[in-house]
C-alpha atoms as a PDB file:
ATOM      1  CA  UNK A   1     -28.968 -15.460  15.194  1.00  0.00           C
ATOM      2  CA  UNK A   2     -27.827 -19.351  15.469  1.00  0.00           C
ATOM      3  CA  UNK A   3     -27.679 -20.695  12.338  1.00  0.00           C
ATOM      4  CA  UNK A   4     -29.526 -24.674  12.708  1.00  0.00           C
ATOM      5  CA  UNK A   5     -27.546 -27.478  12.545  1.00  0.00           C
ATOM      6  CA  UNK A   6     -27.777 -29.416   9.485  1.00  0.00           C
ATOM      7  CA  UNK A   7     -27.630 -32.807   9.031  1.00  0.00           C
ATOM      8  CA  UNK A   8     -24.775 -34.583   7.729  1.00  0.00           C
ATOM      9  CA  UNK A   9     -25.689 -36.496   4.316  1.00  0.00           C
ATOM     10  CA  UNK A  10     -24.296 -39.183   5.690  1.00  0.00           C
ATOM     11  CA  UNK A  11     -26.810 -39.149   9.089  1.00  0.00           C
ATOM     12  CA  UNK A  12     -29.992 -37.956   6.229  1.00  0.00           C
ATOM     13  CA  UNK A  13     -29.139 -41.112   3.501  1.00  0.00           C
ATOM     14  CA  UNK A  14     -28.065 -44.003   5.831  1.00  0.00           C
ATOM     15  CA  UNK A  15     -27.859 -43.183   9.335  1.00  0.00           C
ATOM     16  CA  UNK A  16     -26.738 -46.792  11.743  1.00  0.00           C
ATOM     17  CA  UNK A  17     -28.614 -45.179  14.486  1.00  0.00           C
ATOM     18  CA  UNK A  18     -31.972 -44.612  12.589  1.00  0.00           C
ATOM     19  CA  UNK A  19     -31.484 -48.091  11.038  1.00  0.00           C
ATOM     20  CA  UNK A  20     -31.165 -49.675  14.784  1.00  0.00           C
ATOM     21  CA  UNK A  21     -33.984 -47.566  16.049  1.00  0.00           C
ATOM     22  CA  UNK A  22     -36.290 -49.036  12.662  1.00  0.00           C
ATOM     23  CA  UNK A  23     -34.924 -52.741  12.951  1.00  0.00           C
ATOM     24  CA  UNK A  24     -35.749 -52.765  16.444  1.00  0.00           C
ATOM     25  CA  UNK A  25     -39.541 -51.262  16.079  1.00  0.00           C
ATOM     26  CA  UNK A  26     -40.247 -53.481  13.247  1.00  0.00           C
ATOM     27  CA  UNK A  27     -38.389 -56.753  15.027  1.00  0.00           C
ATOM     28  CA  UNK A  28     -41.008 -55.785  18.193  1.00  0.00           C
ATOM     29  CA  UNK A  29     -43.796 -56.120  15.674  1.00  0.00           C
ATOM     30  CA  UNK A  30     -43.171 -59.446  13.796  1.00  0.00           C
ATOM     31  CA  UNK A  31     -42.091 -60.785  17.517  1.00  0.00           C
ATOM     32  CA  UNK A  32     -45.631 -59.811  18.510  1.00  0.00           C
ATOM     33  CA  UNK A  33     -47.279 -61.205  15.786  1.00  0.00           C
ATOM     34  CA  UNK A  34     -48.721 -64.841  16.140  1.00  0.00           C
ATOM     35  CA  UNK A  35     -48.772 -65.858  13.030  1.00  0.00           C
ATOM     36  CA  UNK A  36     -45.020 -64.804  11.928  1.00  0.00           C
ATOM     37  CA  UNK A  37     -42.387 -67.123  12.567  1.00  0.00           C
ATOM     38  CA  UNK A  38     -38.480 -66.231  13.513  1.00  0.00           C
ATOM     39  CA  UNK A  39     -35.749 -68.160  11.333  1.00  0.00           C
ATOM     40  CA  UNK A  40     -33.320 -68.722  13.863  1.00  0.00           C
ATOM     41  CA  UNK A  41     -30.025 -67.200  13.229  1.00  0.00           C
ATOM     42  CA  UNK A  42     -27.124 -65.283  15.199  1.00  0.00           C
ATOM     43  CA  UNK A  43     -25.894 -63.901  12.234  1.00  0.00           C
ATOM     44  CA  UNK A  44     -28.775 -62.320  10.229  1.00  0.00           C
ATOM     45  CA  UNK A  45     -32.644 -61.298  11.141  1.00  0.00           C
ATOM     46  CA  UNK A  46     -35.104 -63.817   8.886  1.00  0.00           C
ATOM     47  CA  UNK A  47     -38.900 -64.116   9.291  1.00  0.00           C
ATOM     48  CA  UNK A  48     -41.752 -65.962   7.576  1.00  0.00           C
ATOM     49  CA  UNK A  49     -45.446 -65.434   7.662  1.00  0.00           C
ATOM     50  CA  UNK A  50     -47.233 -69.097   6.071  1.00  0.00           C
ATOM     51  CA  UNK A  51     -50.484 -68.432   3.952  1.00  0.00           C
ATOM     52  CA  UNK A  52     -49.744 -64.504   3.805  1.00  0.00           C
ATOM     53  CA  UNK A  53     -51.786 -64.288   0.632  1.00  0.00           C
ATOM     54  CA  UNK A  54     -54.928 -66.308  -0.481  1.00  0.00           C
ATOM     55  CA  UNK A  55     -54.651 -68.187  -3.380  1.00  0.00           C
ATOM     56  CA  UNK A  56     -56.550 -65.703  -5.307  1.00  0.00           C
ATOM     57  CA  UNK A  57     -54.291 -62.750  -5.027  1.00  0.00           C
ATOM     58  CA  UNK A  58     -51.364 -65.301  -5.760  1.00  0.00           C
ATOM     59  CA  UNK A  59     -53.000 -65.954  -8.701  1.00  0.00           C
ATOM     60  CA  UNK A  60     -54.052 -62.252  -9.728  1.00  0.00           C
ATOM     61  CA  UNK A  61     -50.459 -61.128  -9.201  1.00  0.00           C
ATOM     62  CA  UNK A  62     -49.027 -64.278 -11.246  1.00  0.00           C
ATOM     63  CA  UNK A  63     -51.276 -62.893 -14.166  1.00  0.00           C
ATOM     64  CA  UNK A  64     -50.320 -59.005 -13.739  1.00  0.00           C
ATOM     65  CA  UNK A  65     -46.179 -60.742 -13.864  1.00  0.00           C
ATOM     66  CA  UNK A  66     -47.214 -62.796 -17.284  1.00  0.00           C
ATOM     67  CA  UNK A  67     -49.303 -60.148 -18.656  1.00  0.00           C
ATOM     68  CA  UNK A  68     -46.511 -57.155 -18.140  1.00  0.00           C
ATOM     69  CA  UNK A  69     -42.813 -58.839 -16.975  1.00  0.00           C
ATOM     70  CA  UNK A  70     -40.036 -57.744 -19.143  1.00  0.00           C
ATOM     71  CA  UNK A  71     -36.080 -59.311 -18.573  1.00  0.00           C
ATOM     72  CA  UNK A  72     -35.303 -58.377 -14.901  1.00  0.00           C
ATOM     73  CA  UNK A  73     -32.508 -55.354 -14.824  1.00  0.00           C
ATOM     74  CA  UNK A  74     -29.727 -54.650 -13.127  1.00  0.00           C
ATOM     75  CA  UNK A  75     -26.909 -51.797 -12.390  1.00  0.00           C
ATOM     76  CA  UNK A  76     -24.609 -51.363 -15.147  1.00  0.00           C
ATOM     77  CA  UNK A  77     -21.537 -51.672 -12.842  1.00  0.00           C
ATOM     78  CA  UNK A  78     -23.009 -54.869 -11.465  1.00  0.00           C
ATOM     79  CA  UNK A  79     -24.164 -56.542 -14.942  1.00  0.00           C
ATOM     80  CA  UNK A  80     -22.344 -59.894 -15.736  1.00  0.00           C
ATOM     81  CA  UNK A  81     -23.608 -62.522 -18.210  1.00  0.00           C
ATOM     82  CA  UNK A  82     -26.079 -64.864 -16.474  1.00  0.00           C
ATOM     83  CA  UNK A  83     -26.140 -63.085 -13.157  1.00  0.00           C
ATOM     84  CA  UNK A  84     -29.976 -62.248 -13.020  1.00  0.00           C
ATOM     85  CA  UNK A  85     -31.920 -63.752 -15.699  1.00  0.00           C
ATOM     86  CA  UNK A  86     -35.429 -63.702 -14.750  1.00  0.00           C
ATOM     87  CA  UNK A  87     -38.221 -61.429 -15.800  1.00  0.00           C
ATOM     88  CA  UNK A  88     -39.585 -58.791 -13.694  1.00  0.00           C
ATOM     89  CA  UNK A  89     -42.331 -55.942 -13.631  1.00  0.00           C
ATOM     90  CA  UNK A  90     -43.039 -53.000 -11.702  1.00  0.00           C
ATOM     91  CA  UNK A  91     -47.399 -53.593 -10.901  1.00  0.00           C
ATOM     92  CA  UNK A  92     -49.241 -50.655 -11.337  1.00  0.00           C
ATOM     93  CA  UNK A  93     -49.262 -48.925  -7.908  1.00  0.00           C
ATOM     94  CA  UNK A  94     -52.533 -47.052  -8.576  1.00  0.00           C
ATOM     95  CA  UNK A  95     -54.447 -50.642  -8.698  1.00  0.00           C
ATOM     96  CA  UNK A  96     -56.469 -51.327  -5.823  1.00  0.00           C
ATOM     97  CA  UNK A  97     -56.044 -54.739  -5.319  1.00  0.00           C
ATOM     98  CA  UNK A  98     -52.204 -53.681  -4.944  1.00  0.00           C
ATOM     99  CA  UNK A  99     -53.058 -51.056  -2.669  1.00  0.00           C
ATOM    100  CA  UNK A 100     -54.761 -53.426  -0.758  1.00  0.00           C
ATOM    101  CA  UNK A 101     -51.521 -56.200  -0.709  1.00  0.00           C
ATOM    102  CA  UNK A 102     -49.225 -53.550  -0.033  1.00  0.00           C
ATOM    103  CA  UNK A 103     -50.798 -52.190   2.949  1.00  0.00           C
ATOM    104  CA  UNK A 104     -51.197 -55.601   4.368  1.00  0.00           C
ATOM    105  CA  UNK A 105     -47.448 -56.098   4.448  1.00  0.00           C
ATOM    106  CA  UNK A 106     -47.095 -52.447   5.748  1.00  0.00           C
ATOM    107  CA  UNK A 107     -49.371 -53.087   8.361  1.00  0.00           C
ATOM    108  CA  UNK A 108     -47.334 -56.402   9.267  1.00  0.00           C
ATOM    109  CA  UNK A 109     -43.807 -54.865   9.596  1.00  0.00           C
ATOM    110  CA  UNK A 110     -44.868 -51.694  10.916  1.00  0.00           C
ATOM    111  CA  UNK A 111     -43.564 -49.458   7.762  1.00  0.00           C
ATOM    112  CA  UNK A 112     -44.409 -47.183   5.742  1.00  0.00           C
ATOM    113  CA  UNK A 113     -45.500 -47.613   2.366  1.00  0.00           C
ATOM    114  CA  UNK A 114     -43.897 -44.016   1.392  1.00  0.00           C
ATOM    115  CA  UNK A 115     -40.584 -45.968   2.102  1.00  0.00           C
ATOM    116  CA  UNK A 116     -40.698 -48.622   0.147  1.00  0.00           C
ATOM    117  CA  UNK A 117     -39.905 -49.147  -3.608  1.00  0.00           C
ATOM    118  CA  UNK A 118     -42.754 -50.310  -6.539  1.00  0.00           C
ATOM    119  CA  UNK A 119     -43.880 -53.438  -6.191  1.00  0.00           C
ATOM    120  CA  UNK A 120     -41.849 -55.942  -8.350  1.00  0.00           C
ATOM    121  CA  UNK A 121     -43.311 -59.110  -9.771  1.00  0.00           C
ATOM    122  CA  UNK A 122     -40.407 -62.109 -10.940  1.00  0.00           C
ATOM    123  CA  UNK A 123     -40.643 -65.038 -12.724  1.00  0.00           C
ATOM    124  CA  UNK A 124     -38.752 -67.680 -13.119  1.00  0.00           C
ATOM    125  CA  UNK A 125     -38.323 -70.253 -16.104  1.00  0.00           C
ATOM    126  CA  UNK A 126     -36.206 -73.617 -16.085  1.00  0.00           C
ATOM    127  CA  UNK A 127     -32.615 -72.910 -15.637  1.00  0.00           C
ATOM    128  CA  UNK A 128     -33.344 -69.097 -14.918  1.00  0.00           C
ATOM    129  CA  UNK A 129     -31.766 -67.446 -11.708  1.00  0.00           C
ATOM    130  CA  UNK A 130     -30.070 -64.442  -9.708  1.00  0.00           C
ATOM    131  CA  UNK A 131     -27.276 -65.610  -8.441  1.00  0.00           C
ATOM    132  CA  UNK A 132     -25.529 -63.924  -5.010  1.00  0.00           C
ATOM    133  CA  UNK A 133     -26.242 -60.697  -4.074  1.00  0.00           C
ATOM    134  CA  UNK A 134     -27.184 -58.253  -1.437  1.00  0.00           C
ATOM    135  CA  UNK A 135     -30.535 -56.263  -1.567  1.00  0.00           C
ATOM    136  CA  UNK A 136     -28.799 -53.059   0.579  1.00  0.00           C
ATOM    137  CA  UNK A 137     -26.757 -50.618  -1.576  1.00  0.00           C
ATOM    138  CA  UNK A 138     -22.734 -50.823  -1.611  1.00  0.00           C
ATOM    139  CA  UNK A 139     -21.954 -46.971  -1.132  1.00  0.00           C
ATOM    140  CA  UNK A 140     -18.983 -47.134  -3.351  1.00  0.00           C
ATOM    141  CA  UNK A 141     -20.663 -47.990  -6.139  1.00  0.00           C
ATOM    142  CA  UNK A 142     -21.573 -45.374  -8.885  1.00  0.00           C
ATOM    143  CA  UNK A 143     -25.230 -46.022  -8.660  1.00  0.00           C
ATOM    144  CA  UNK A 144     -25.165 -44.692  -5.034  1.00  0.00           C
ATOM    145  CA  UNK A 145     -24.953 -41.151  -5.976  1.00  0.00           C
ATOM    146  CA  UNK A 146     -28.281 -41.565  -7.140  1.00  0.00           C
ATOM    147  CA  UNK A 147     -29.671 -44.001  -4.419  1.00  0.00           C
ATOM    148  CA  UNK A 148     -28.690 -42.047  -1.937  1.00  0.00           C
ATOM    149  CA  UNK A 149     -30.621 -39.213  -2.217  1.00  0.00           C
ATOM    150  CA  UNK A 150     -34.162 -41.273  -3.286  1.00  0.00           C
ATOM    151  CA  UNK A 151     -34.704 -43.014  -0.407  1.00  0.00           C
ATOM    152  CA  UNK A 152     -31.560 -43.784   0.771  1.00  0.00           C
ATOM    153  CA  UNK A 153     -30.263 -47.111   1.859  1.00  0.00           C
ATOM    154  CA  UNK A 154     -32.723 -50.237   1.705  1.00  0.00           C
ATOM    155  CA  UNK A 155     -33.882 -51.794   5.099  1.00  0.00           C
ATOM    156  CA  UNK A 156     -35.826 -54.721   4.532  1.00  0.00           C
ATOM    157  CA  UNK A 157     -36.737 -57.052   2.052  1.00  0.00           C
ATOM    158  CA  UNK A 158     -40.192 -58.198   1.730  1.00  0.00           C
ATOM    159  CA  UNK A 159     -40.913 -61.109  -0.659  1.00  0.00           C
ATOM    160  CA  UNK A 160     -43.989 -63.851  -1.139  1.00  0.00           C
ATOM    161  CA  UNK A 161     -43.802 -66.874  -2.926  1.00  0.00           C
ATOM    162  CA  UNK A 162     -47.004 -67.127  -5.337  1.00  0.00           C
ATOM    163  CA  UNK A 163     -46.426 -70.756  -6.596  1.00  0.00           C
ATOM    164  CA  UNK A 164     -44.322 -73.856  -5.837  1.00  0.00           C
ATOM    165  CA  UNK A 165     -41.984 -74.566  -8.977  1.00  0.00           C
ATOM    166  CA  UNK A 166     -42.147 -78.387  -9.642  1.00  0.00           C
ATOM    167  CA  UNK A 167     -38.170 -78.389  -8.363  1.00  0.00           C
ATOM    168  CA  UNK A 168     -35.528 -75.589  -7.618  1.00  0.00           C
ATOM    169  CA  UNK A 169     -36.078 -71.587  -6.851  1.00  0.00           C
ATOM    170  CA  UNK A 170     -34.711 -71.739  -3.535  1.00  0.00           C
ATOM    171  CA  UNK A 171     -34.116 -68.217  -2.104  1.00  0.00           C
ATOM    172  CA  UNK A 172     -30.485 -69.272  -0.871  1.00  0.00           C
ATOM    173  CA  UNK A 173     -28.359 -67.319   2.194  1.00  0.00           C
ATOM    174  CA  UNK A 174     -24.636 -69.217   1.807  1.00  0.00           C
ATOM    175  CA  UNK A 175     -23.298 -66.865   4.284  1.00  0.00           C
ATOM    176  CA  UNK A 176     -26.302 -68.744   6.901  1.00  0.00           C
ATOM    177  CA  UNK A 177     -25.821 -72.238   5.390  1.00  0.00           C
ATOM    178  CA  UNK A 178     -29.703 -71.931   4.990  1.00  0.00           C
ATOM    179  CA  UNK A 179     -32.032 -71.984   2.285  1.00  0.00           C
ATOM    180  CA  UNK A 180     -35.707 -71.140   1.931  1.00  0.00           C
ATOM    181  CA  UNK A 181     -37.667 -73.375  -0.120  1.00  0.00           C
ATOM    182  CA  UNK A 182     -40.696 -71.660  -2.199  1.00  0.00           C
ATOM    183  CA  UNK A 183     -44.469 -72.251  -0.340  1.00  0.00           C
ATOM    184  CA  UNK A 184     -47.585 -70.614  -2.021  1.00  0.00           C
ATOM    185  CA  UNK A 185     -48.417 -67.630  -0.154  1.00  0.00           C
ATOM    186  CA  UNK A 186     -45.903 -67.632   2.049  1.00  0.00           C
ATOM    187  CA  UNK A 187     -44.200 -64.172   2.613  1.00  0.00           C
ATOM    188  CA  UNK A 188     -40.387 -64.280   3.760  1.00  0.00           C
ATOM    189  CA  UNK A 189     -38.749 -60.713   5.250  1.00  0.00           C
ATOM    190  CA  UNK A 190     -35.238 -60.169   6.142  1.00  0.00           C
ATOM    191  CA  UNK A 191     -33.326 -56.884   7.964  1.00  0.00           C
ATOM    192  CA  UNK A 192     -30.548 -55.719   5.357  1.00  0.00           C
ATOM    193  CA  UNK A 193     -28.796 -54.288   8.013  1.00  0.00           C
ATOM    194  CA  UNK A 194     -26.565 -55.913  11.306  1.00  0.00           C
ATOM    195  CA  UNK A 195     -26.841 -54.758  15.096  1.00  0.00           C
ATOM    196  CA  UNK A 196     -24.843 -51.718  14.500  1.00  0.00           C
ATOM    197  CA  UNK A 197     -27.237 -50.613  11.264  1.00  0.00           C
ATOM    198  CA  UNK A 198     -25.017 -51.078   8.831  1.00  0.00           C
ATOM    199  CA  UNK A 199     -25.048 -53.433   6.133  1.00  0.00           C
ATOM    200  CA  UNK A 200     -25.246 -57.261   6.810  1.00  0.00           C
ATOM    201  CA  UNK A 201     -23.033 -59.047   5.092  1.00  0.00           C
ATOM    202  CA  UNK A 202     -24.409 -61.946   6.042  1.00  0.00           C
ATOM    203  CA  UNK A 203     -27.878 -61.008   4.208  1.00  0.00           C
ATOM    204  CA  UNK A 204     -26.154 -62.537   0.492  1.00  0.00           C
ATOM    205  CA  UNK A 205     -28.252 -64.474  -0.811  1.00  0.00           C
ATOM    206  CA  UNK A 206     -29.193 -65.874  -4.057  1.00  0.00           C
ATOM    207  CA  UNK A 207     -32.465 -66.986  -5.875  1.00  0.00           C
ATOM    208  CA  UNK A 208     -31.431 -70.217  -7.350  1.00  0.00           C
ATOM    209  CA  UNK A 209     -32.432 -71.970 -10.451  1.00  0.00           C
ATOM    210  CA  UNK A 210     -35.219 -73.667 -11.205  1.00  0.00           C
ATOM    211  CA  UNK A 211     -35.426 -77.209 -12.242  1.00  0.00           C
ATOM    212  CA  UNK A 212     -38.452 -78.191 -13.446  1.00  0.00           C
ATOM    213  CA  UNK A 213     -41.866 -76.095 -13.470  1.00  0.00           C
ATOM    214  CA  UNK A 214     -41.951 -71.962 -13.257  1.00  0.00           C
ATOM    215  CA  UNK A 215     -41.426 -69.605 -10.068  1.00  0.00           C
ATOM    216  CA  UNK A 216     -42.939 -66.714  -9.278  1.00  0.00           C
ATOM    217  CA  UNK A 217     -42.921 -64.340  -6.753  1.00  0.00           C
ATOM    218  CA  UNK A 218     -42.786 -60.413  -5.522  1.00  0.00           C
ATOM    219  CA  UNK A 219     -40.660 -58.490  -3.940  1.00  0.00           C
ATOM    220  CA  UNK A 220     -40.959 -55.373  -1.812  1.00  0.00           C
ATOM    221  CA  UNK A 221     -37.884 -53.123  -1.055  1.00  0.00           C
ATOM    222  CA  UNK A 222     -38.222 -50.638   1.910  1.00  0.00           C
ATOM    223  CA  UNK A 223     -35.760 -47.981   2.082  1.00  0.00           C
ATOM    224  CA  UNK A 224     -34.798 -45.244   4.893  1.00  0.00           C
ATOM    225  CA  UNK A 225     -35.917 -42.370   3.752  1.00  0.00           C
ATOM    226  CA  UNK A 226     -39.464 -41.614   1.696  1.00  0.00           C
ATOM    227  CA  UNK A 227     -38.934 -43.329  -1.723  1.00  0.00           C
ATOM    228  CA  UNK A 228     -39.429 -40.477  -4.237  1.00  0.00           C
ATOM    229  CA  UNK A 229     -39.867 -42.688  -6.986  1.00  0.00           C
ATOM    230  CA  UNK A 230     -43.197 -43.548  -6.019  1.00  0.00           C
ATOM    231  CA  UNK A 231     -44.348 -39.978  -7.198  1.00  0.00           C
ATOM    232  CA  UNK A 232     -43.186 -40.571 -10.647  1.00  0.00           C
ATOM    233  CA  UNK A 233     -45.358 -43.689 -11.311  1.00  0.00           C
END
């Protein structure tokens, strides 16, 4: 008897023809939609949806961040003094309110929540930032080992702005020349990956300090595969 064929770890964890196949489906969507608006670029894949949330879940949210945010993390190979040094929080996935918020921008993109990563909540004081990065995992990196089997490489970024910091908090894309400047309720999504589906260089980007006033926002992180971590919570 044939043994199957197995997939490759390589095709299971961060395959560039899945990733097309995804980037295309959920491109089709947010091109469909007619409230979501394309940031022109040849060099990376940038949308915006104004008023995404109501001022009342931007306001629930901003008190789940104050009530439970904690200084933001990063990977120990990656740490560096100053790099990141906002506060984050995971929000309680069982909540329905967040159940409800996270479906919405599911039911935008055209992914699925099983994908995607908690639910992070940021904020932002005077002089606080995270300065250039990429939201897709560099393979070489020691943290991969783990990434790659819970979830696999990330897709797309999802991320609303809940409040308008006085000055500053710019989500900045040097690579683009192009920044994004902070609107209540306004929910900004980006493809971590190029044509070929691999990683975009072009995608760094940087959230950058704020001036005067507080930022806050959230952040949703969809991934390949089913995100296992999801299970634990």
């Amino acid at each position: 008897m044939t043994k199957p064929i197995l997939k490759t770890k390589a095709t299971k964890y961060n395959s560039p023809k899945r990733m097309v196949e995804l980037s295309q489906r959920v491109t089709d969507k947010l091109n469909a939609h007619p409230q979501v608006q394309w940031l022109e670029s040849p060099h990376a894949q940038l949308f915006v949806h104004q008023n995404f949330l109501s001022d009342a879940d931007c306001a629930l949210l901003i008190d789940m961040i104050e009530a439970d945010s904690t200084p933001s993390d990063l990977y120990e190979t990656i740490k560096t003094e100053g790099f990141r040094t906002s506060y984050s929080c995971n929000v309680k996935i069982d909540d329905p309110d967040i159940q409800r918020i996270e479906k919405s921008i599911c039911d935008l993109m055209g992914l699925d929540n099983d994908h995607s990563e908690v639910l992070q909540g940021q904020r932002y004081l005077v002089g606080q930032q995270f300065k250039n990065h990429h939201d897709y995992f560099h393979e070489t990196e020691e943290y991969w080992k783990k990434e790659e089997t819970n979830g696999g490489q990330r897709s797309w970024t999802a991320m609303v702005y809940l409040n308008e910091p006085e000055e500053g908090g710019a989500t900045a894309f040097p690579q683009l020349q192009y920044q994004v400047e902070p609107r209540k309720g306004m929910l900004l999504m980006w493809n971590n990956m190029g044509p070929d589906g691999r990683p975009n260089l072009n995608t760094l980007h940087a959230g950058t300090p704020v001036v005067k006033g507080t930022k806050y926002i959230i952040t949703k992180w969809f991934r390949l595969n089913r995100w296992h971590g999801r299970s634990f919570q």
